[in-house]
PDB file of N, CA and C in Angstrom:
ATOM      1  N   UNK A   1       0.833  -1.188   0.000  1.00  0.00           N
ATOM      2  CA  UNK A   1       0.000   0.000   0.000  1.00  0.00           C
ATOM      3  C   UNK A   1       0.877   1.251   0.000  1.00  0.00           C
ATOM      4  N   UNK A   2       0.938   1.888  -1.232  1.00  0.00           N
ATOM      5  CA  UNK A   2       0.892   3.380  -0.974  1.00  0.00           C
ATOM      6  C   UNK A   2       0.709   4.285  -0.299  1.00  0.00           C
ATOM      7  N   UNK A   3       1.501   4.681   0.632  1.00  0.00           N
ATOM      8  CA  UNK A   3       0.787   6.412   1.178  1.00  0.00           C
ATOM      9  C   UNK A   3       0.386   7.258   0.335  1.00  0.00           C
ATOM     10  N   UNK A   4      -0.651   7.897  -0.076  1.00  0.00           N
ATOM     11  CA  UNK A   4      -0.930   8.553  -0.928  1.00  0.00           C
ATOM     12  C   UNK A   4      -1.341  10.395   0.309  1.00  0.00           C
ATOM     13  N   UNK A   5      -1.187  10.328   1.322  1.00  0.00           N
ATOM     14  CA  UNK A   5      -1.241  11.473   2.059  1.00  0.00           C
ATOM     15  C   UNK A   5       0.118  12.426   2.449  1.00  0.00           C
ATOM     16  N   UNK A   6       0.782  12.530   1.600  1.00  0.00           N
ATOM     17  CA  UNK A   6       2.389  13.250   1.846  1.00  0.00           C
ATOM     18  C   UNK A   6       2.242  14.868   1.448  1.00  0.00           C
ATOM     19  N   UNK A   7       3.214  15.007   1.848  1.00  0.00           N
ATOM     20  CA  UNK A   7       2.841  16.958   1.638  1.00  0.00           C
ATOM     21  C   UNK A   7       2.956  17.607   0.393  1.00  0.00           C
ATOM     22  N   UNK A   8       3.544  16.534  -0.760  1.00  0.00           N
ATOM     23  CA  UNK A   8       3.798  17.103  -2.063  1.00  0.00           C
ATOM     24  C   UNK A   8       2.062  17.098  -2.296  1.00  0.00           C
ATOM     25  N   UNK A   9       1.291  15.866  -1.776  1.00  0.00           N
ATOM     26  CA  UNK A   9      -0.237  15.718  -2.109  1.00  0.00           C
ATOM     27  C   UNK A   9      -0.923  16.892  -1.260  1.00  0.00           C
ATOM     28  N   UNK A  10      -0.509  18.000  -0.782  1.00  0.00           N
ATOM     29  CA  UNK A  10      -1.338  18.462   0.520  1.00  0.00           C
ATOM     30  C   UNK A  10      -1.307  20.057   0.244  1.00  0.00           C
ATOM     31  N   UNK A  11      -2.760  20.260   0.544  1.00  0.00           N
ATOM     32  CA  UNK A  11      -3.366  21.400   0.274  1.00  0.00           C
ATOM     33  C   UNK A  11      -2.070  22.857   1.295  1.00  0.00           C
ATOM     34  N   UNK A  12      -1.475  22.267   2.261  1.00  0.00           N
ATOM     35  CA  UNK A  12      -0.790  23.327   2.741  1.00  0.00           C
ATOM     36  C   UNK A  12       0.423  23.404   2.089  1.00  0.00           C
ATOM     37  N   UNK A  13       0.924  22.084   1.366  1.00  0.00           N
ATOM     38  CA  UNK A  13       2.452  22.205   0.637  1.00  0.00           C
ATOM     39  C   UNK A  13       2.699  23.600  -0.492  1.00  0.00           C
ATOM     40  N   UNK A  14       3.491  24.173  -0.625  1.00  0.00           N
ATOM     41  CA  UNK A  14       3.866  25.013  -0.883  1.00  0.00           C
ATOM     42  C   UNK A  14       5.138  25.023  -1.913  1.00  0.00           C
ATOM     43  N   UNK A  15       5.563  23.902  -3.344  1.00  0.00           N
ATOM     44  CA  UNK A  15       5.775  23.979  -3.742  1.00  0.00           C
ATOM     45  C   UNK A  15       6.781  24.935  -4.097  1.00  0.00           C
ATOM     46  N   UNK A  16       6.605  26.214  -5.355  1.00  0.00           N
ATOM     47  CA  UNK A  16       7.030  27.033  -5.549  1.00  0.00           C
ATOM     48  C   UNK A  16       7.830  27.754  -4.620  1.00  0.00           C
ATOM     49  N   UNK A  17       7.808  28.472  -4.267  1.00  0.00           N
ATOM     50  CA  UNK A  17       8.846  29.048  -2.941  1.00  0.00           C
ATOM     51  C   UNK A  17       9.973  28.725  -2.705  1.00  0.00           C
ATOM     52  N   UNK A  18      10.287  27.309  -2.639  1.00  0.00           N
ATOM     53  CA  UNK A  18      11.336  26.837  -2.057  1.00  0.00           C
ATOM     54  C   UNK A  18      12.063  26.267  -3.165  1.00  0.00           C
ATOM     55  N   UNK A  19      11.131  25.389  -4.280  1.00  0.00           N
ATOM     56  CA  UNK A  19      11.763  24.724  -5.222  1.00  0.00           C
ATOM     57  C   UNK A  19      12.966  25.456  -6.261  1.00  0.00           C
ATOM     58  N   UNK A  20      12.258  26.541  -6.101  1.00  0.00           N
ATOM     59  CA  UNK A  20      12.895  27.573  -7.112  1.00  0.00           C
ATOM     60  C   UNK A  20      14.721  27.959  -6.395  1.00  0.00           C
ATOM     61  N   UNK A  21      14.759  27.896  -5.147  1.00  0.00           N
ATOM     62  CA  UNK A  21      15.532  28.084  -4.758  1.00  0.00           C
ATOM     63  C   UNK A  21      16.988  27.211  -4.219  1.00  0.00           C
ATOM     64  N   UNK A  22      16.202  26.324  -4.124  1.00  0.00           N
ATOM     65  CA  UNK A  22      16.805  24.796  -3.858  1.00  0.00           C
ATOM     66  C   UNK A  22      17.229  23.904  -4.710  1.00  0.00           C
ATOM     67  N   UNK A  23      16.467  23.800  -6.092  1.00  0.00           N
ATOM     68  CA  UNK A  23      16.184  23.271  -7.459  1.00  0.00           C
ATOM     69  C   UNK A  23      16.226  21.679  -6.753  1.00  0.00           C
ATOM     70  N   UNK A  24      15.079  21.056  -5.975  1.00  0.00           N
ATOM     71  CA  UNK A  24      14.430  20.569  -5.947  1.00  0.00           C
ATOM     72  C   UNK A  24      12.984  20.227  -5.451  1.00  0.00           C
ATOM     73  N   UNK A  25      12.492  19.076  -5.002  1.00  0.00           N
ATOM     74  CA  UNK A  25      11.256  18.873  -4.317  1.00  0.00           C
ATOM     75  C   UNK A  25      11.042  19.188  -3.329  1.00  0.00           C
ATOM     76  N   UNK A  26      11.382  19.993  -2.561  1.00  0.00           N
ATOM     77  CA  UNK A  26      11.259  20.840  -1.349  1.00  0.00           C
ATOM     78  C   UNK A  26      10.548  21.611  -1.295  1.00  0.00           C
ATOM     79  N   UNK A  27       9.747  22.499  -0.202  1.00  0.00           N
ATOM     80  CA  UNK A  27       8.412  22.617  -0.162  1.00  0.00           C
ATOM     81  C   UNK A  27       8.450  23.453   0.759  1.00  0.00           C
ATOM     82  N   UNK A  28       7.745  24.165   1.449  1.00  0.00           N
ATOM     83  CA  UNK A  28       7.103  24.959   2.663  1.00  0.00           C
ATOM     84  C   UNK A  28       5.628  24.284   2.961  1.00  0.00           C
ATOM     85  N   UNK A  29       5.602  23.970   4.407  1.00  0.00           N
ATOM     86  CA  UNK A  29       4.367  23.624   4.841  1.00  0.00           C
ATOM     87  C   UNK A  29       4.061  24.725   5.625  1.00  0.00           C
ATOM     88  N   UNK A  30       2.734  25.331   4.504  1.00  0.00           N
ATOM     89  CA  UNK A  30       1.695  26.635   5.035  1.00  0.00           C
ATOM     90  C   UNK A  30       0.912  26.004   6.668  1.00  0.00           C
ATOM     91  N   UNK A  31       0.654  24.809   6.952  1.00  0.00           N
ATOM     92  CA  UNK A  31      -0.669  24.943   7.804  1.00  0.00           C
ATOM     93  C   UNK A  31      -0.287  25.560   9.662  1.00  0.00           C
ATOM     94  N   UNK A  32       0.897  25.726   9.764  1.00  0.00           N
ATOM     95  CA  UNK A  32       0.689  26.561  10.736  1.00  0.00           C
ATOM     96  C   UNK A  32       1.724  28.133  10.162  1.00  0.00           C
ATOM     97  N   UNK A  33       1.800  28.787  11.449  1.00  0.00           N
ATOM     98  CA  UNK A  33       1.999  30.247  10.518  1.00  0.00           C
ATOM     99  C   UNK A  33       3.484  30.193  11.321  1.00  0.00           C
ATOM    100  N   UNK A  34       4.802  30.551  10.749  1.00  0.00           N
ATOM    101  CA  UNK A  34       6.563  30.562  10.593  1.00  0.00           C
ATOM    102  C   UNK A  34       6.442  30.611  12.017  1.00  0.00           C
ATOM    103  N   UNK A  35       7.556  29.722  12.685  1.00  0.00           N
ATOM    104  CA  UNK A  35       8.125  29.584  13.205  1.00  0.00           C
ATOM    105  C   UNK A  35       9.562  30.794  13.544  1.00  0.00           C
ATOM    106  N   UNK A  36      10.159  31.567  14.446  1.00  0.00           N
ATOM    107  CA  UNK A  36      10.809  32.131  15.014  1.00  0.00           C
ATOM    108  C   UNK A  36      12.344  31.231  15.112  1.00  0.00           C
ATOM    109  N   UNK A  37      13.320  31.375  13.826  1.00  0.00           N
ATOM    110  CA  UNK A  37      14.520  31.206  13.618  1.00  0.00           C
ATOM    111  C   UNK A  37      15.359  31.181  14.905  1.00  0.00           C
ATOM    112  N   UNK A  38      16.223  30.415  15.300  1.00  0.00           N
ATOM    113  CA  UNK A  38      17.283  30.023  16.266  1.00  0.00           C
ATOM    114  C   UNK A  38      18.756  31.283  15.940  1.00  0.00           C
ATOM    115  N   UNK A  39      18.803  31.845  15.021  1.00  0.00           N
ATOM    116  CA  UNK A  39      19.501  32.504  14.252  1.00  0.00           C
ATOM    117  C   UNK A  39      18.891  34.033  14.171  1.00  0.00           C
ATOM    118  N   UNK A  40      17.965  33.957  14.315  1.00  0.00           N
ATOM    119  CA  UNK A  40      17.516  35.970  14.529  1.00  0.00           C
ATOM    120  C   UNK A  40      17.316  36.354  12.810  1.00  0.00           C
ATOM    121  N   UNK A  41      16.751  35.130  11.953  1.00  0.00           N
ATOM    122  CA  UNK A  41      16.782  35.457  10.832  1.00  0.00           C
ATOM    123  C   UNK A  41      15.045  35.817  10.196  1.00  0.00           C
ATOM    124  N   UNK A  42      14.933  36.226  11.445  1.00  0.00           N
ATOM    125  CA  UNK A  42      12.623  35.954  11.783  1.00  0.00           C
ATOM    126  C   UNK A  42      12.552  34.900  11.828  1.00  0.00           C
ATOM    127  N   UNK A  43      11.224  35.126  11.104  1.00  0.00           N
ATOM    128  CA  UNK A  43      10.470  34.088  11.385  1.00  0.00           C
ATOM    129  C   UNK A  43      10.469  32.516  10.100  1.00  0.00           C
ATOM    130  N   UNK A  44      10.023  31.468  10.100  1.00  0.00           N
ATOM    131  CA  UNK A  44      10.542  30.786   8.852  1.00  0.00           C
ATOM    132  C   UNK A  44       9.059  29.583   8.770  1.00  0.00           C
ATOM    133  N   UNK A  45       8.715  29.331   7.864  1.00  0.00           N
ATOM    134  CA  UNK A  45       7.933  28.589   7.456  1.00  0.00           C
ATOM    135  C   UNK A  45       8.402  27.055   7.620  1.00  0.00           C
ATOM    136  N   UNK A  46       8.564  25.758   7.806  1.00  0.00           N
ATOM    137  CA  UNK A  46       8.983  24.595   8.034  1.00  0.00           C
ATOM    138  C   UNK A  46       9.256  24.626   6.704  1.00  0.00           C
ATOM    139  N   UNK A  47      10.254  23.826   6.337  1.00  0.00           N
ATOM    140  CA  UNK A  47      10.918  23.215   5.069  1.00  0.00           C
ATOM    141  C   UNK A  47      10.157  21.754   5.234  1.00  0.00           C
ATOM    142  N   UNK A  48       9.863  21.022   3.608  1.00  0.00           N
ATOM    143  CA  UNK A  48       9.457  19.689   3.999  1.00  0.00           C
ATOM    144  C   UNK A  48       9.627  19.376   2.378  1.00  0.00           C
ATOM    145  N   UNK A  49      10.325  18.091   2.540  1.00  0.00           N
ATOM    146  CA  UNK A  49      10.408  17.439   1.511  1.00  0.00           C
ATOM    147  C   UNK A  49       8.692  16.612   0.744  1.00  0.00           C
ATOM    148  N   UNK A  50       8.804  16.651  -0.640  1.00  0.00           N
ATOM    149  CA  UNK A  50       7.545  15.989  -1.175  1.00  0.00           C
ATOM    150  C   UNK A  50       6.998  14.878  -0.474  1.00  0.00           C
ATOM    151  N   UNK A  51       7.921  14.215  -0.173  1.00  0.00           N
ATOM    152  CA  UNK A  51       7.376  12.803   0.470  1.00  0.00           C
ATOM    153  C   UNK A  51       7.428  12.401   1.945  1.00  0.00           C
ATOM    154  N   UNK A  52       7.687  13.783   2.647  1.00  0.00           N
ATOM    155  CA  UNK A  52       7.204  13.354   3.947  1.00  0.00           C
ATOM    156  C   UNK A  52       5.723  13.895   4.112  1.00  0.00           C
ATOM    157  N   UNK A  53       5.517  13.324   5.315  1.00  0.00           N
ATOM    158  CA  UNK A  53       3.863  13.106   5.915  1.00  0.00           C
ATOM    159  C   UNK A  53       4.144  13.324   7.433  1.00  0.00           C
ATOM    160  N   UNK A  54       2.260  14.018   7.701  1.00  0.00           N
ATOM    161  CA  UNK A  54       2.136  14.357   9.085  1.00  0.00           C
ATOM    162  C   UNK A  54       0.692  13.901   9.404  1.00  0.00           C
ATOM    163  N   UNK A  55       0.100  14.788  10.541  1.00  0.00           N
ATOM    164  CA  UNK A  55      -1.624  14.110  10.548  1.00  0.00           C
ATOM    165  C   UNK A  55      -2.231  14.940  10.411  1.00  0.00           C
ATOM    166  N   UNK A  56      -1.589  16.273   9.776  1.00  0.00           N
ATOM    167  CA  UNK A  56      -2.452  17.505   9.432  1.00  0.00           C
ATOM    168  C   UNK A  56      -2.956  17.656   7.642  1.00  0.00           C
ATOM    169  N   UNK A  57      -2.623  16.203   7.144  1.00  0.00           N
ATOM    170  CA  UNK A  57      -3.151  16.163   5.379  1.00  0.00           C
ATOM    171  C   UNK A  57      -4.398  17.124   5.502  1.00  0.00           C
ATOM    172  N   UNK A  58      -4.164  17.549   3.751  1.00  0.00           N
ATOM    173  CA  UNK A  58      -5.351  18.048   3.643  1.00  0.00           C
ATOM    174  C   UNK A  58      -5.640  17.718   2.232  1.00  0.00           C
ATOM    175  N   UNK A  59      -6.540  16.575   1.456  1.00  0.00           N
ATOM    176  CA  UNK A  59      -6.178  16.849   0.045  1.00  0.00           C
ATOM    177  C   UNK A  59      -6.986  17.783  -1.029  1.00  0.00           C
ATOM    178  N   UNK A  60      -6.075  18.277  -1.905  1.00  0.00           N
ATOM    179  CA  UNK A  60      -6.258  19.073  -3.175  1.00  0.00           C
ATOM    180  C   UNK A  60      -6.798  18.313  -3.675  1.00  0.00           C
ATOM    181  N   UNK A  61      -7.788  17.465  -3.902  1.00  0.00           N
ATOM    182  CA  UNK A  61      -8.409  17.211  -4.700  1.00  0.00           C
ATOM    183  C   UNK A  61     -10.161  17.245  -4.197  1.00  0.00           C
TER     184      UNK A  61
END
């Protein structure tokens, strides 16, 4: 069986943003609001690869 609930599938993944910068499948997960940097660099959105998973799915379809 497939997981078919991963964050590349998920209404909060965030694609664009990161990919562009990284030049790969890397992502920003929108569903809670940035996190406060260890580094004083603000605030930061979670980084998440396409194929990890949490219990906050949401699907785009």
């Amino acid at each position: 069986m497939v997981n078919e609930k991963v964050c590349g599938s998920c209404g909060f993944y965030d694609l664009e943003k990161v990919a562009q910068e990284k030049g790969g499948a890397i992502g920003i997960c929108r569903f809670s609001p940035p996190k406060p940097s260890a580094d004083d660099r603000g605030a930061l959105w979670p980084m998440v690869k396409a194929t990890d998973w949490c219990g906050k799915f949401i699907s785009l379809k």
